[in-house]
PDB file of N, CA and C in Angstrom:
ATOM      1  N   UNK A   1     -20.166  -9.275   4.787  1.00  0.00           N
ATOM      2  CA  UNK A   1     -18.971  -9.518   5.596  1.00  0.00           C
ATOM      3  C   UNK A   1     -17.853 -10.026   4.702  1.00  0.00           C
ATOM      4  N   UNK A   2     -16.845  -9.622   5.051  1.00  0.00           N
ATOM      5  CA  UNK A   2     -15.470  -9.828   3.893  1.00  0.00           C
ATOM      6  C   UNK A   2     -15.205 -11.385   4.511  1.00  0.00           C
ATOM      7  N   UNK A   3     -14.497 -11.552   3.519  1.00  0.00           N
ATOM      8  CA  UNK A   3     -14.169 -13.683   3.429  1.00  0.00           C
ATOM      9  C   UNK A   3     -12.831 -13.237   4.183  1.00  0.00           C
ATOM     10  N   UNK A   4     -13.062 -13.989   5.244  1.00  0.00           N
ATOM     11  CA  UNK A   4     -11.599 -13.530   6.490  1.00  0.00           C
ATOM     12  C   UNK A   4     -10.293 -14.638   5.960  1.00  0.00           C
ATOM     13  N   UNK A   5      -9.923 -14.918   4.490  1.00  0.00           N
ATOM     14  CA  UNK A   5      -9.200 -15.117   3.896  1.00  0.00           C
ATOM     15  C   UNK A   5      -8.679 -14.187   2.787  1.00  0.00           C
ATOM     16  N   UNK A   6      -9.294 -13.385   2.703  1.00  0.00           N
ATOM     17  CA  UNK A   6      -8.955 -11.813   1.810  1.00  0.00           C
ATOM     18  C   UNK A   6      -7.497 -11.296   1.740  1.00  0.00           C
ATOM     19  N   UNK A   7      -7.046 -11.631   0.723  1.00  0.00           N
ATOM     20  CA  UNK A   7      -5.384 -10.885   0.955  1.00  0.00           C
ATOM     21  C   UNK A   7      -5.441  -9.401   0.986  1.00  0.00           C
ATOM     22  N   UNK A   8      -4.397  -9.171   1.729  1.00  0.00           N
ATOM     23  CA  UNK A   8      -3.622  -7.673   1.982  1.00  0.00           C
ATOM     24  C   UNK A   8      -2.673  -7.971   1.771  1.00  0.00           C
ATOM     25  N   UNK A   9      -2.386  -6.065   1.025  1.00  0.00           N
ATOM     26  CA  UNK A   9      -0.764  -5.868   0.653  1.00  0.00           C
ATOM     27  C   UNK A   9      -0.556  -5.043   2.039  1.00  0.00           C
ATOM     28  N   UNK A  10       0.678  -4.687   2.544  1.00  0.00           N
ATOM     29  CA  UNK A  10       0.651  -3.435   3.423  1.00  0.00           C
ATOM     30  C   UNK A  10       2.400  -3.797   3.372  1.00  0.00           C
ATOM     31  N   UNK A  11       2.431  -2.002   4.020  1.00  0.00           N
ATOM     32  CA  UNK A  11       3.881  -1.517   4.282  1.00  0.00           C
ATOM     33  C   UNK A  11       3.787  -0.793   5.403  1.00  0.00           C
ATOM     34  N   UNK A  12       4.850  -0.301   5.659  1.00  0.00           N
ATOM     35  CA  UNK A  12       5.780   0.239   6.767  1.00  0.00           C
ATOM     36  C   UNK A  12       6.627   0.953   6.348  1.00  0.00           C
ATOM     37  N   UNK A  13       6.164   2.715   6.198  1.00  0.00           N
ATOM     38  CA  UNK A  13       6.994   2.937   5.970  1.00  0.00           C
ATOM     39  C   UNK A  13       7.914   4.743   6.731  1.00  0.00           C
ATOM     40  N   UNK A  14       8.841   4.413   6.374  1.00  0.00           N
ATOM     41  CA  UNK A  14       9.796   5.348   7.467  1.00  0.00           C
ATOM     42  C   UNK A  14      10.161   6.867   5.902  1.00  0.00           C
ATOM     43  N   UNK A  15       9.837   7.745   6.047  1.00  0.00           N
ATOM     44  CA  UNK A  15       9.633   8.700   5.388  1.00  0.00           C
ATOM     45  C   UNK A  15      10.878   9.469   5.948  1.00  0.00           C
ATOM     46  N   UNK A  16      11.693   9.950   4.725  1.00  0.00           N
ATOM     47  CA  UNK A  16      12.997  11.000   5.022  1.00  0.00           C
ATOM     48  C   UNK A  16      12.118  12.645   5.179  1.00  0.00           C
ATOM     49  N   UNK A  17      12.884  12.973   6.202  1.00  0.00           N
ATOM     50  CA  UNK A  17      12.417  14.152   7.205  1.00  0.00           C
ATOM     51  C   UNK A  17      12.055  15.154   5.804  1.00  0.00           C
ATOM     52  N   UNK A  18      10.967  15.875   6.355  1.00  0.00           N
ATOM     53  CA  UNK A  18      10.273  17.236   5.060  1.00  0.00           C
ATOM     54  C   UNK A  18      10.005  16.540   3.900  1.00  0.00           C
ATOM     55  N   UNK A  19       9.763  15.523   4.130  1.00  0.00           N
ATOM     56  CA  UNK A  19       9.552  14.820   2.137  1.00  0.00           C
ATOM     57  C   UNK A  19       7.952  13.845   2.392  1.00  0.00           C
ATOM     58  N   UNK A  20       7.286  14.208   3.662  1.00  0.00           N
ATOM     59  CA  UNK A  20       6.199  13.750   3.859  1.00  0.00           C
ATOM     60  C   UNK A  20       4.951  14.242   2.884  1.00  0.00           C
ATOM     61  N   UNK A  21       5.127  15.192   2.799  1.00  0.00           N
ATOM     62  CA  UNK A  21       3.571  15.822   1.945  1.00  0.00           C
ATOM     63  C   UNK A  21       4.239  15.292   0.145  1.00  0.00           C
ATOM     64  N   UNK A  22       5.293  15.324  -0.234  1.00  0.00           N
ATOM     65  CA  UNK A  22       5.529  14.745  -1.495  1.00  0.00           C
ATOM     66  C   UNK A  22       5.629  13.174  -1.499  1.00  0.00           C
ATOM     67  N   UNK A  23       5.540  12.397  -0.491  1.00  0.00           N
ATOM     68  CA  UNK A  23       5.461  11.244  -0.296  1.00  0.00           C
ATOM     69  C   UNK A  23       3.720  10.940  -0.608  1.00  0.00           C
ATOM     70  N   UNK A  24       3.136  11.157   0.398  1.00  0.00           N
ATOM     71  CA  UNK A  24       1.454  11.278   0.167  1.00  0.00           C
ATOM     72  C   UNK A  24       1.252  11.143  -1.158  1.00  0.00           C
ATOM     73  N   UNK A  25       1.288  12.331  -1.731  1.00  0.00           N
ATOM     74  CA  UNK A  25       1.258  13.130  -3.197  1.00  0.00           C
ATOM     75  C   UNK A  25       1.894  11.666  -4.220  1.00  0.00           C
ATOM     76  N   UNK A  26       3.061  10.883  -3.980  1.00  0.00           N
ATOM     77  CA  UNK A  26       3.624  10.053  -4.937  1.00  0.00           C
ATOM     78  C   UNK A  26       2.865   8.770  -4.464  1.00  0.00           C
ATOM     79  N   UNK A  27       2.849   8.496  -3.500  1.00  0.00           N
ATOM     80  CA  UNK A  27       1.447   6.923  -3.081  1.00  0.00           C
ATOM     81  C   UNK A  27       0.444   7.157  -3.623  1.00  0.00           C
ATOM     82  N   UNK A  28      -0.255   8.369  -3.415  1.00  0.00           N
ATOM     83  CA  UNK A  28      -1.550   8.705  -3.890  1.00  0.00           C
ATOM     84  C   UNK A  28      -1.825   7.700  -5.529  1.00  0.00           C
ATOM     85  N   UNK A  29      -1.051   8.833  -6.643  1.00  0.00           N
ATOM     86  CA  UNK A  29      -1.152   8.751  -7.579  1.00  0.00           C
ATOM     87  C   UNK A  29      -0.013   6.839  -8.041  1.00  0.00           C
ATOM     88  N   UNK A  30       0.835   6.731  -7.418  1.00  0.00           N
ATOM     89  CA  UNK A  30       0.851   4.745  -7.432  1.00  0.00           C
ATOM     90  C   UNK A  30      -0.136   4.148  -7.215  1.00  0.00           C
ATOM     91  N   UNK A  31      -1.273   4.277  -6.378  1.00  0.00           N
ATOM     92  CA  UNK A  31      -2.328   3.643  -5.686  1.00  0.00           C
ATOM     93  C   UNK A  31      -3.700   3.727  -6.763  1.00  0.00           C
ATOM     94  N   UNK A  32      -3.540   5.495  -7.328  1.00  0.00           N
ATOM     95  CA  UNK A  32      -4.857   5.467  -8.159  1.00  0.00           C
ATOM     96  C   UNK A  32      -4.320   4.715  -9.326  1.00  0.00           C
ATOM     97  N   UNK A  33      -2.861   4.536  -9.944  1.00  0.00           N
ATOM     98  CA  UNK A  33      -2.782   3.614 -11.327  1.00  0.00           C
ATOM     99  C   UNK A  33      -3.193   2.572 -10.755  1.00  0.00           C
ATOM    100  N   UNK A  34      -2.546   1.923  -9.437  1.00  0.00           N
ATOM    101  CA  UNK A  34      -3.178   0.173  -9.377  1.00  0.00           C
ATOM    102  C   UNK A  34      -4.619   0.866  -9.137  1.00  0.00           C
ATOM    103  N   UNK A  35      -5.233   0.956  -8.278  1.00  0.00           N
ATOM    104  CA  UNK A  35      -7.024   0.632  -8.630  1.00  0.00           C
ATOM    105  C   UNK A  35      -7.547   0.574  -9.905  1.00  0.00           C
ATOM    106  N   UNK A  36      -6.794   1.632 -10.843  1.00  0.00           N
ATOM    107  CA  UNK A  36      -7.468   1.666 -12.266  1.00  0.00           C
ATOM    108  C   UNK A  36      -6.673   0.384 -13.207  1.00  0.00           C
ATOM    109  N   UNK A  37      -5.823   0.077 -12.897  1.00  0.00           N
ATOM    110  CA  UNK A  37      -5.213  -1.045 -13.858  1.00  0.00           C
ATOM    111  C   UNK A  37      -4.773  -2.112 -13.718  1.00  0.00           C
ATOM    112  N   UNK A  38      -4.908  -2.691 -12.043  1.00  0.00           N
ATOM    113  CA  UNK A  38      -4.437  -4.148 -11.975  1.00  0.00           C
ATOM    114  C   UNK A  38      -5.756  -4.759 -11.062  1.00  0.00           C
ATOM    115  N   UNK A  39      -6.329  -5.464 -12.047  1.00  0.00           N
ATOM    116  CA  UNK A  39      -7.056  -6.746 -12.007  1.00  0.00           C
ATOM    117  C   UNK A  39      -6.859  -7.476 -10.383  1.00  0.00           C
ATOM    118  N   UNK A  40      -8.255  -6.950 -10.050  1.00  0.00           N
ATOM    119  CA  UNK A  40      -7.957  -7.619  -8.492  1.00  0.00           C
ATOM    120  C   UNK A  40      -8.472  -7.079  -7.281  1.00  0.00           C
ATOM    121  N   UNK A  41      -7.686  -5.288  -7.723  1.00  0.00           N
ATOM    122  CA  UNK A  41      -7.595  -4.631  -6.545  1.00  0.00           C
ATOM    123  C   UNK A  41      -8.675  -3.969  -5.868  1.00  0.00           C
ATOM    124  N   UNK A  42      -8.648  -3.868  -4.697  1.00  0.00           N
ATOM    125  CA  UNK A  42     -10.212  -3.597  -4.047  1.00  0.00           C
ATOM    126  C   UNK A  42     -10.113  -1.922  -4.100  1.00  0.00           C
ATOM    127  N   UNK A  43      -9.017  -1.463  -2.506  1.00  0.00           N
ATOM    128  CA  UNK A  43      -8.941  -0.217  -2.400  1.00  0.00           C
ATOM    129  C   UNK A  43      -7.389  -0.360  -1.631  1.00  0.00           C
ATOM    130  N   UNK A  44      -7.394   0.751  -1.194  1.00  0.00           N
ATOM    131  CA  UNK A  44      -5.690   1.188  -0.787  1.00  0.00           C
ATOM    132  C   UNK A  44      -6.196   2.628   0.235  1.00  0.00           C
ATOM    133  N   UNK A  45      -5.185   2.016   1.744  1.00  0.00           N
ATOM    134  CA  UNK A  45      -5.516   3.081   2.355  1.00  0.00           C
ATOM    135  C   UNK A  45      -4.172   3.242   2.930  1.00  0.00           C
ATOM    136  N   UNK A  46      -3.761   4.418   3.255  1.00  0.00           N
ATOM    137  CA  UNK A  46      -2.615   5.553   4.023  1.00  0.00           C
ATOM    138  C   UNK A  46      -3.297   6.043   5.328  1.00  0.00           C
ATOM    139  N   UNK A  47      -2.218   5.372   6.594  1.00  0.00           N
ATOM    140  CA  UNK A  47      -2.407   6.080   7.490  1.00  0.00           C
ATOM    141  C   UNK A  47      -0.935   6.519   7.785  1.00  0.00           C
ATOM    142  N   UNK A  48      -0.774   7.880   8.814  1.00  0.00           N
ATOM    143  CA  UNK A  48       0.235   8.122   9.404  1.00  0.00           C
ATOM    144  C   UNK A  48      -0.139   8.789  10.741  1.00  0.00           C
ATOM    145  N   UNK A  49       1.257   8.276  11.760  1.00  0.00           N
ATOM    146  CA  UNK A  49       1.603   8.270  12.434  1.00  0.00           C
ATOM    147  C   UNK A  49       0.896   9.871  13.181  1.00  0.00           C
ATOM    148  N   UNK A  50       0.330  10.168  14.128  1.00  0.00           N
ATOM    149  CA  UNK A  50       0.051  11.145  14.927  1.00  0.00           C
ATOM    150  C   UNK A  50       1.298  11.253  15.640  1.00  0.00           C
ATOM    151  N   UNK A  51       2.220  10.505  16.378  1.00  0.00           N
ATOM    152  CA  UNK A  51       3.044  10.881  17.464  1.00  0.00           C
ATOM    153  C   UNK A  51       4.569  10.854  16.722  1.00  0.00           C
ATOM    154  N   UNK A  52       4.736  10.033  15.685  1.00  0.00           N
ATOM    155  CA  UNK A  52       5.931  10.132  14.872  1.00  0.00           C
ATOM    156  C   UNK A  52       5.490  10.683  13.028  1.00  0.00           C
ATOM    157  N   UNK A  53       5.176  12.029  12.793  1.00  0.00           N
ATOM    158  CA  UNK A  53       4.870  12.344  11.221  1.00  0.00           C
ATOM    159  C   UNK A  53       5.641  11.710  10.108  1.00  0.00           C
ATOM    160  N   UNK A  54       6.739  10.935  10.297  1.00  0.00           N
ATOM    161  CA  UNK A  54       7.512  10.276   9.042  1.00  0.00           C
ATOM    162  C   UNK A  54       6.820   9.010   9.082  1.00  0.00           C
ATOM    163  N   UNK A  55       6.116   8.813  10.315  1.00  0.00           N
ATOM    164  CA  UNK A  55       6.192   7.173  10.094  1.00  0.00           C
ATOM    165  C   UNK A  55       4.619   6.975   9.045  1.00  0.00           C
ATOM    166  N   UNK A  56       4.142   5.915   8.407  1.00  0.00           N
ATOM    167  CA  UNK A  56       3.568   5.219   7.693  1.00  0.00           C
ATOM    168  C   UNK A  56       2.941   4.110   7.271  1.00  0.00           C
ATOM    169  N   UNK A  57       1.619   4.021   7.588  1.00  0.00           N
ATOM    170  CA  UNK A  57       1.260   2.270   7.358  1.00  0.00           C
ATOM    171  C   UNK A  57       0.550   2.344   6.357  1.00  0.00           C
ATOM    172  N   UNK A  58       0.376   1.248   5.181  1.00  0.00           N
ATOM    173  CA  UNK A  58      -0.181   1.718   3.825  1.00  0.00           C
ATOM    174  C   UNK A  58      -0.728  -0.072   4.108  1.00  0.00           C
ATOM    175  N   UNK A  59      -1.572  -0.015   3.434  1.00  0.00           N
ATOM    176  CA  UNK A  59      -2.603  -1.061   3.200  1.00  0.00           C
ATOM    177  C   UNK A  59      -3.825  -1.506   1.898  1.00  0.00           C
ATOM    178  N   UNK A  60      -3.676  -2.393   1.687  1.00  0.00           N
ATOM    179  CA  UNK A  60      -4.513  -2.490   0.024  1.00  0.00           C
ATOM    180  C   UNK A  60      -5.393  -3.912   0.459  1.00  0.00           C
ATOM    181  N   UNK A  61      -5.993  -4.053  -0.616  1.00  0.00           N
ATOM    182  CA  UNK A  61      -7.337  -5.034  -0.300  1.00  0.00           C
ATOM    183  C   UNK A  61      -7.557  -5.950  -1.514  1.00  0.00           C
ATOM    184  N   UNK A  62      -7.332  -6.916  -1.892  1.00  0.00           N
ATOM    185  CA  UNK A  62      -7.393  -8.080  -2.902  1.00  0.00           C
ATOM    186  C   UNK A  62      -8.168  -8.964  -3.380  1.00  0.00           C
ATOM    187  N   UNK A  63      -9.036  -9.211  -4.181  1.00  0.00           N
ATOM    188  CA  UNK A  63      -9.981 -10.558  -4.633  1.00  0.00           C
ATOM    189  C   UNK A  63      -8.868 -11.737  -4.257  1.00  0.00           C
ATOM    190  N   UNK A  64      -8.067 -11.487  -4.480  1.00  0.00           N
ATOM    191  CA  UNK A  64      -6.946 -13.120  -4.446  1.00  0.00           C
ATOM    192  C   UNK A  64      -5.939 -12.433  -4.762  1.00  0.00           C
ATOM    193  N   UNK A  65      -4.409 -13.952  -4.093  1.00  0.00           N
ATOM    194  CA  UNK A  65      -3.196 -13.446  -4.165  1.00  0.00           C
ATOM    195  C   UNK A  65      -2.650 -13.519  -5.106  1.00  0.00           C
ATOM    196  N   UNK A  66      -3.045 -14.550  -6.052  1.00  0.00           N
ATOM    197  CA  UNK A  66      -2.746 -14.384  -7.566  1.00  0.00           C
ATOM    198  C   UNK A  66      -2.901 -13.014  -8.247  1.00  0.00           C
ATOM    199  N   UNK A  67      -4.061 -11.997  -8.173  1.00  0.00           N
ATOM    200  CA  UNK A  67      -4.294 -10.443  -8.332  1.00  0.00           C
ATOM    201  C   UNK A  67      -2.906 -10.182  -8.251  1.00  0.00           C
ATOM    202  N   UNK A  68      -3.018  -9.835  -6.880  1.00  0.00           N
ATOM    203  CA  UNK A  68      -1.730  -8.975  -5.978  1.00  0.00           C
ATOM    204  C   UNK A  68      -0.481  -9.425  -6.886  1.00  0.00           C
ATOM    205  N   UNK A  69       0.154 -10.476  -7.137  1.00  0.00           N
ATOM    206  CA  UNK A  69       1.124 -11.312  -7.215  1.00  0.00           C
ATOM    207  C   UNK A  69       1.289 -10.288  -9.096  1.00  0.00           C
ATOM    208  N   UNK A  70       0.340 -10.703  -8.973  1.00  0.00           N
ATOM    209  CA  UNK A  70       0.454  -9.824 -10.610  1.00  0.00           C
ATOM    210  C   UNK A  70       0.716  -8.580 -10.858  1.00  0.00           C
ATOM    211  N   UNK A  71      -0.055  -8.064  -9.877  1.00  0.00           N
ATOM    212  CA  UNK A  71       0.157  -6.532  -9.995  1.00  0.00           C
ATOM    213  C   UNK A  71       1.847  -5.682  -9.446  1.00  0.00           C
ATOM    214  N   UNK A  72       2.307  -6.616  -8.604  1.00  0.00           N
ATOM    215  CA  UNK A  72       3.409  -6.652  -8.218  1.00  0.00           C
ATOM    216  C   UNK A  72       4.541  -7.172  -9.300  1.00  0.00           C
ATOM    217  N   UNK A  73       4.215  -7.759 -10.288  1.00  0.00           N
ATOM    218  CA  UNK A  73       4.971  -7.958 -11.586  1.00  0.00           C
ATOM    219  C   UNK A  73       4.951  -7.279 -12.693  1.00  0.00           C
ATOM    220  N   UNK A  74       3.737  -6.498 -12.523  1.00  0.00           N
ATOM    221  CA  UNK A  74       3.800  -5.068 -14.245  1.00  0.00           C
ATOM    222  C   UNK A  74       4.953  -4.175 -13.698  1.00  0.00           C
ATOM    223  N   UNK A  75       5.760  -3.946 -14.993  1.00  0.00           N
ATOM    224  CA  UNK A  75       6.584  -2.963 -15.443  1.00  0.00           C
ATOM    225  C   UNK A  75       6.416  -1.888 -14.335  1.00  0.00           C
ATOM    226  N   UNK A  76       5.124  -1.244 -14.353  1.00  0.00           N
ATOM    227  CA  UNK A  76       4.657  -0.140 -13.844  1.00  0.00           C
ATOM    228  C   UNK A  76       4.863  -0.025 -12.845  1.00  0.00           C
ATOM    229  N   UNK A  77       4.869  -1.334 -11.936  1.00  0.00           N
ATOM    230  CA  UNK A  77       4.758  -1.454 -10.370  1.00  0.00           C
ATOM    231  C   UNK A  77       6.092  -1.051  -9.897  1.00  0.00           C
ATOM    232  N   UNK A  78       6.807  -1.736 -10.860  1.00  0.00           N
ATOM    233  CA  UNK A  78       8.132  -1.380 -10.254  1.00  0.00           C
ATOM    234  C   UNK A  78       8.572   0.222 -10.265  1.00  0.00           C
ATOM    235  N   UNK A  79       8.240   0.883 -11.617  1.00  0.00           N
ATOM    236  CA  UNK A  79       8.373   2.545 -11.254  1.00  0.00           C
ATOM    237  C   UNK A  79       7.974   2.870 -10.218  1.00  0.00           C
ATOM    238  N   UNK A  80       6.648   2.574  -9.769  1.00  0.00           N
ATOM    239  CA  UNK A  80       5.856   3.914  -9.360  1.00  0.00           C
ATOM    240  C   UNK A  80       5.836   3.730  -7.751  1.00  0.00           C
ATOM    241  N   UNK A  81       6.395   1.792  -7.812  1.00  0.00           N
ATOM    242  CA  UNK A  81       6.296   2.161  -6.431  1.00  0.00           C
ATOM    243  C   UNK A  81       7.843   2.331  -5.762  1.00  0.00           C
ATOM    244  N   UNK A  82       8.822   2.328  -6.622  1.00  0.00           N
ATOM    245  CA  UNK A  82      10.080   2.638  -6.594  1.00  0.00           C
ATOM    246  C   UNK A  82      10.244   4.047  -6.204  1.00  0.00           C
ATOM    247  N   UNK A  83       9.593   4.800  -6.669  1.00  0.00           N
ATOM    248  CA  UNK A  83       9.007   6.765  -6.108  1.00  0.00           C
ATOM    249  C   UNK A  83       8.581   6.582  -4.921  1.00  0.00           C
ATOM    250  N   UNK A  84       7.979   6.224  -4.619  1.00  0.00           N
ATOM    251  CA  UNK A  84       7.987   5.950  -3.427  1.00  0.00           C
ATOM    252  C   UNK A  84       8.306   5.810  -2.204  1.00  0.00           C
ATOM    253  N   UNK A  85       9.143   4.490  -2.379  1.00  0.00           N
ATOM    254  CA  UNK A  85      10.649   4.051  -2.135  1.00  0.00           C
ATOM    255  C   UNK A  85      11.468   5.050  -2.034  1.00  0.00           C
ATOM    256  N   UNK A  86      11.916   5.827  -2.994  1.00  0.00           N
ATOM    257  CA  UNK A  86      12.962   6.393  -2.932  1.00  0.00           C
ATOM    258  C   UNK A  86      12.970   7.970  -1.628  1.00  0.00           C
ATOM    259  N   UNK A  87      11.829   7.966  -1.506  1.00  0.00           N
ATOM    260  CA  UNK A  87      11.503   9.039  -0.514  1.00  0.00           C
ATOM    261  C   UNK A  87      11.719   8.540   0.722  1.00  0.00           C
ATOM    262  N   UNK A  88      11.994   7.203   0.868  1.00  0.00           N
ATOM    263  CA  UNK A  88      11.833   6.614   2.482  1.00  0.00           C
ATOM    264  C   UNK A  88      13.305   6.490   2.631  1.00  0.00           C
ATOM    265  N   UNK A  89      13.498   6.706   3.992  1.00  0.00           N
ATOM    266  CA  UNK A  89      14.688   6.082   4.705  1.00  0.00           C
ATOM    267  C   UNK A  89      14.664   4.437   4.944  1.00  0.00           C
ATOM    268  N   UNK A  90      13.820   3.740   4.789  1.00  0.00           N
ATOM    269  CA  UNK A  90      13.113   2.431   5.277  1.00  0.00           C
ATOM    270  C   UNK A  90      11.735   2.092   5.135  1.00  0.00           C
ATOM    271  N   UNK A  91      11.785   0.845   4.370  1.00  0.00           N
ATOM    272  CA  UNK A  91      10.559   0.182   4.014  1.00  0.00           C
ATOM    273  C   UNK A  91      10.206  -1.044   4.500  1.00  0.00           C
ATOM    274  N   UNK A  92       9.383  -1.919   4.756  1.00  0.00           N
ATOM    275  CA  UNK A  92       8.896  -3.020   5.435  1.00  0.00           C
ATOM    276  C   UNK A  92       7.231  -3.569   4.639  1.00  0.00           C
ATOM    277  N   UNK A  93       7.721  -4.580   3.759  1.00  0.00           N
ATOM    278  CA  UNK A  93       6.514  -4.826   3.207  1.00  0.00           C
ATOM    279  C   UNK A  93       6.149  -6.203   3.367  1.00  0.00           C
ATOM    280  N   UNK A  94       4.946  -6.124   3.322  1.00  0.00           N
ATOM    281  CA  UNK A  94       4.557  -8.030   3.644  1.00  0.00           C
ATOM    282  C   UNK A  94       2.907  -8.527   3.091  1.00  0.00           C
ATOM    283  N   UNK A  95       2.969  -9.748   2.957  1.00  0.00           N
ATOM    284  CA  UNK A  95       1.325 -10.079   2.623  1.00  0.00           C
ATOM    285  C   UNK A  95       0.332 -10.534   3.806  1.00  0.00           C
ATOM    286  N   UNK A  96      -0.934 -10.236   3.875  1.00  0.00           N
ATOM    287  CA  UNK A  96      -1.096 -10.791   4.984  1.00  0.00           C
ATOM    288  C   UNK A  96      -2.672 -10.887   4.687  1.00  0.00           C
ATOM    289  N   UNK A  97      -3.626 -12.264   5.661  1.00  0.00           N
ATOM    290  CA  UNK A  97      -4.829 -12.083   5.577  1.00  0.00           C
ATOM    291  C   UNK A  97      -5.987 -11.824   6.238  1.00  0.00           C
ATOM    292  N   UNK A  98      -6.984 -11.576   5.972  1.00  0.00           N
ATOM    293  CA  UNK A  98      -7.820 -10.965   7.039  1.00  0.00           C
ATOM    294  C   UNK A  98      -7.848 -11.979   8.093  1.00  0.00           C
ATOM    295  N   UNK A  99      -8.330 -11.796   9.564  1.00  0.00           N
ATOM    296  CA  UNK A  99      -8.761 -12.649  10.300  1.00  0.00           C
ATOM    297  C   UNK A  99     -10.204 -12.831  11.044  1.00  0.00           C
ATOM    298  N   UNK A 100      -9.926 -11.130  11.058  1.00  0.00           N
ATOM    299  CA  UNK A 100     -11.535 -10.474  11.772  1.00  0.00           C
ATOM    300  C   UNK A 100     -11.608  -9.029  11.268  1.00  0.00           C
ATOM    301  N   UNK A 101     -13.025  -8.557  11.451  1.00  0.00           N
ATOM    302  CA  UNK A 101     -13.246  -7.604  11.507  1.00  0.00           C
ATOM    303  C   UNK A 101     -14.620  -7.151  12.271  1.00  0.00           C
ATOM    304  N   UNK A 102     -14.467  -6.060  12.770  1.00  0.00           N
ATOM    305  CA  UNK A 102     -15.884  -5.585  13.547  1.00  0.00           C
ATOM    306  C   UNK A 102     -15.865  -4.332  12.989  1.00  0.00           C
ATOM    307  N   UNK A 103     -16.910  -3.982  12.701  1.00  0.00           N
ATOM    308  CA  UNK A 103     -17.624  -2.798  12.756  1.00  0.00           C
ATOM    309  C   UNK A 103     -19.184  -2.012  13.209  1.00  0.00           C
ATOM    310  N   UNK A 104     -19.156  -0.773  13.634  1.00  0.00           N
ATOM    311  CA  UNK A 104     -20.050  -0.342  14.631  1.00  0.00           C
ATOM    312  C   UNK A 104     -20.937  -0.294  13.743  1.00  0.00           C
TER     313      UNK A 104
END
């Protein structure tokens, strides 16, 4: 069972119209550099929206916020998740920690 103090990264994000499948495609490959290179990170998941296709909730998983805090300070972070970024009309990012979880 995960320590229901576990940090999360997550976003919100609002995707400019037809730039969805190159959006995917640019998180993807931001997400596989952090798993492979910042100290910390668990996993990283992408969902989208069934009833609105631009919309976006992205979510990551942390040993600690010190990790995160770091990984959010390499050089790198700022490129790759700036690509990103730049595909959205609107972004919404925040930290947050587990509280519960169930599973079947």
């Amino acid at each position: 069972m995960p320590k229901t103090d576990q940090p999360y990264s997550a976003g919100n994000w609002t995707v400019k119209a037809g730039r969805e499948a190159e959006f995917v495609k640019q998180w993807d490959a931001f997400t596989k550099w952090s798993a492979e290179n910042a100290d910390g990170a668990d996993s990283f998941v992408l969902i989208q929206s069934t009833e609105n296709p631009r919309q976006f909730l992205s979510f990551g998983t942390w040993r600690d916020m010190p990790s995160m805090q770091a990984w959010r300070n390499r050089p790198e972070f700022a490129e790759l998740f700036g690509k990103c970024r730049a595909l959205c009309d609107d972004m919404n990012g925040d930290n947050y920690t587990l509280q519960a979880i169930n599973r079947a």
